[in-house]
C-alpha atoms as a PDB file:
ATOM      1  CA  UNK A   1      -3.402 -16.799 -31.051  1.00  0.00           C
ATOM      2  CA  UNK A   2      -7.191 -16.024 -31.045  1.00  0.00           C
ATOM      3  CA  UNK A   3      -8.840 -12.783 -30.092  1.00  0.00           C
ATOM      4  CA  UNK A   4      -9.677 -13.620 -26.298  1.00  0.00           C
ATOM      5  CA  UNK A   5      -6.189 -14.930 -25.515  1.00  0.00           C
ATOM      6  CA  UNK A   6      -4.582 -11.432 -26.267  1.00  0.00           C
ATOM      7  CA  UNK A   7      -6.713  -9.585 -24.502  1.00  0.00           C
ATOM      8  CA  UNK A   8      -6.100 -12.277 -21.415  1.00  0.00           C
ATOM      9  CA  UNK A   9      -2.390 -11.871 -21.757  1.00  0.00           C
ATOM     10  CA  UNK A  10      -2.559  -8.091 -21.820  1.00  0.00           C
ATOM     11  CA  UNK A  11      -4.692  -8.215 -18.585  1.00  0.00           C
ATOM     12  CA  UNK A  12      -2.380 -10.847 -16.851  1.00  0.00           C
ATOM     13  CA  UNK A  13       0.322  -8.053 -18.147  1.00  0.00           C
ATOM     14  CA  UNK A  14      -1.023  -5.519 -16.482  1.00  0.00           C
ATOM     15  CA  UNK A  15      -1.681  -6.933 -13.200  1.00  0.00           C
ATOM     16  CA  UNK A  16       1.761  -9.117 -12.844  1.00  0.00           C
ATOM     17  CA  UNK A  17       2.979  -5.215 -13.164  1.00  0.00           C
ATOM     18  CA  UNK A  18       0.349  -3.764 -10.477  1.00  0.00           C
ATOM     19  CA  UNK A  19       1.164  -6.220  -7.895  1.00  0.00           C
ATOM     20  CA  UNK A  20       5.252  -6.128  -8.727  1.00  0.00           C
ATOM     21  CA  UNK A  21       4.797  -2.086  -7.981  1.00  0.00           C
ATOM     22  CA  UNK A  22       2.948  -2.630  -5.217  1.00  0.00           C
ATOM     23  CA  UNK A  23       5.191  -5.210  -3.403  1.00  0.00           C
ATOM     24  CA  UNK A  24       8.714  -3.196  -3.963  1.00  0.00           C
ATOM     25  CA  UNK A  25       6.917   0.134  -2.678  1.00  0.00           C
ATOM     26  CA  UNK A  26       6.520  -1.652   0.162  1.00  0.00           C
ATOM     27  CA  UNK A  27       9.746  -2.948   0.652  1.00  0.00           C
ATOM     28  CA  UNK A  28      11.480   0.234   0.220  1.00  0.00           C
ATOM     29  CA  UNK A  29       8.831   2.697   1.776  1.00  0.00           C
ATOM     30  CA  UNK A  30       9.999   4.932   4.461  1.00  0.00           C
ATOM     31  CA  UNK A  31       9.663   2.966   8.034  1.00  0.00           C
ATOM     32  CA  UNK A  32      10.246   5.934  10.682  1.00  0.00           C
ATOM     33  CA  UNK A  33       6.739   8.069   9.534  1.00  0.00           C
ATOM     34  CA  UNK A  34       7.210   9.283  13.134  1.00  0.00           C
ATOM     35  CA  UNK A  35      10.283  11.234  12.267  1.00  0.00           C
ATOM     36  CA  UNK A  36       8.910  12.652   9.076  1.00  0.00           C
ATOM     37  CA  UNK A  37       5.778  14.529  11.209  1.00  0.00           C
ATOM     38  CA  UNK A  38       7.500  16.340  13.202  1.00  0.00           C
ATOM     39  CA  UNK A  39       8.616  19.478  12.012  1.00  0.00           C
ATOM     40  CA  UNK A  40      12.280  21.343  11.817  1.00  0.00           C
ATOM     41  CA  UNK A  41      12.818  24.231  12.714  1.00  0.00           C
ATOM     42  CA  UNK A  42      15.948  26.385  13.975  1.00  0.00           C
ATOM     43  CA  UNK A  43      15.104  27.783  16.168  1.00  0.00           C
ATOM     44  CA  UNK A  44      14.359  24.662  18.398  1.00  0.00           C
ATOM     45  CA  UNK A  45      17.079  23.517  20.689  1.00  0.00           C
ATOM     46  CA  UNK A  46      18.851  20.395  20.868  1.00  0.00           C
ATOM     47  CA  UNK A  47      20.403  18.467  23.685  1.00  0.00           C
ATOM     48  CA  UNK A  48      22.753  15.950  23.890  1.00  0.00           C
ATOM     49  CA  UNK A  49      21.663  13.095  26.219  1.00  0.00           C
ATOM     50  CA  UNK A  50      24.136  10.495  27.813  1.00  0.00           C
ATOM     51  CA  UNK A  51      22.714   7.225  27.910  1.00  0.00           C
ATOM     52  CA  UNK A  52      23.255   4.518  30.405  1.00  0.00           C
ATOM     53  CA  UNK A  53      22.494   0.196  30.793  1.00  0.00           C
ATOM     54  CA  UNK A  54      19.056  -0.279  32.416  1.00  0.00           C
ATOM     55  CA  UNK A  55      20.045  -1.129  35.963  1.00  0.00           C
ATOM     56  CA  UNK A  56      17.164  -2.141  38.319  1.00  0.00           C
ATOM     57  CA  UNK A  57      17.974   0.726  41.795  1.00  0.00           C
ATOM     58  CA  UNK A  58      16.328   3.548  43.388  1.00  0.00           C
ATOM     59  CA  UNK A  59      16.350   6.959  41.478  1.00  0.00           C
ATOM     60  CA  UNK A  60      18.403   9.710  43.766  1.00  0.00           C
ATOM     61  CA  UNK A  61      18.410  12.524  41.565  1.00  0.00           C
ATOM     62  CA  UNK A  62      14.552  14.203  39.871  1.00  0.00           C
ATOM     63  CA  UNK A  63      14.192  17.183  37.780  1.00  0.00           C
ATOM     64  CA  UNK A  64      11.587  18.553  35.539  1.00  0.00           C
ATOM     65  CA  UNK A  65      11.802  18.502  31.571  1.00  0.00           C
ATOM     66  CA  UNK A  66       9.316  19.261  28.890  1.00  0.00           C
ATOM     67  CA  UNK A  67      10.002  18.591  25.334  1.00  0.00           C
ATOM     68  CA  UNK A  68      10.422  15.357  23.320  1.00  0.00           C
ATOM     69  CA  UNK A  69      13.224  13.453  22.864  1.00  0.00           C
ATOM     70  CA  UNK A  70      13.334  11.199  19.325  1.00  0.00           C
ATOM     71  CA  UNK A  71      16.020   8.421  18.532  1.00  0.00           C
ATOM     72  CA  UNK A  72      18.292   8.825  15.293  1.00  0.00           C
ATOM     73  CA  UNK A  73      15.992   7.238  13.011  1.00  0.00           C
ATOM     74  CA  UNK A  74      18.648   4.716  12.051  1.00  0.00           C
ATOM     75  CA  UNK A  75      18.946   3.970  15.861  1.00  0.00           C
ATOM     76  CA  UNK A  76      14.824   3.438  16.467  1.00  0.00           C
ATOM     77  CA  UNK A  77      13.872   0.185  17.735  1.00  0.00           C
ATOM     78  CA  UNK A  78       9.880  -0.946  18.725  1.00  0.00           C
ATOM     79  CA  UNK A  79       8.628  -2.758  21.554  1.00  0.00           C
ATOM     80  CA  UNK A  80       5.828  -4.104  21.672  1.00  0.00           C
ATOM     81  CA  UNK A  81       3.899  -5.383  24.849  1.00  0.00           C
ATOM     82  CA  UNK A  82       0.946  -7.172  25.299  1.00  0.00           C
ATOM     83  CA  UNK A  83      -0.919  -4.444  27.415  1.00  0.00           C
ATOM     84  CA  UNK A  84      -1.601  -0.577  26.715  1.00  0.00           C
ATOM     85  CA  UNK A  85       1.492   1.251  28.763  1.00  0.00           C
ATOM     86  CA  UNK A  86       2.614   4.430  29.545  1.00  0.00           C
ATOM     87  CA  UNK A  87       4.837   6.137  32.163  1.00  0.00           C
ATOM     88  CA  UNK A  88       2.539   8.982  33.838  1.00  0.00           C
ATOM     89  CA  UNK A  89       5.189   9.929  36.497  1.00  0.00           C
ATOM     90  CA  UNK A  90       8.797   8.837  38.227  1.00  0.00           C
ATOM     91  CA  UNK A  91       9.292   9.075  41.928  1.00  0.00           C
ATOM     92  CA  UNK A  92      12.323   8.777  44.062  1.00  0.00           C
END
């Protein structure tokens, strides 16, 4: 083996082992970074909520909450839509 060769194989080494690092981090990297911002505390209350099937109908009952309500993190699914949405207000 000549002198350029080594230094070649040592640099193929090396980079083989920076892209192998890079691609498992990614793989196993945390994928709810939403849950991981928000901060615990006790003295913060926590409700149960019932859920239901979506049913298209007319809503009979309104009330006013404030707080935010996050999925398990094992339970979090993402939707994505084609358009910028959000829900500003629900009438009866």
């Amino acid at each position: 083996m000549n002198h350029y060769s080594k230094y070649t194989l040592i640099a193929i080494s090396i980079l083989t082992f920076v892209i192998a690092s890079a691609v498992i981090y990614w793989f196993f990297k945390p994928q709810n970074s939403i849950l991981s911002k928000v901060p615990a505390s006790d003295s913060e209350s926590v409700v149960q909520v019932k859920t239901v099937k979506l049913n298209k109908g007319v809503i009979k009952q309104s009330f006013t909450a404030y707080g935010s309500v996050l999925p398990l993190s094992n339970k979090l699914k993402t939707i994505s839509v084609s358009y910028a949405s959000k829900v500003d207000k629900i009438q009866s």
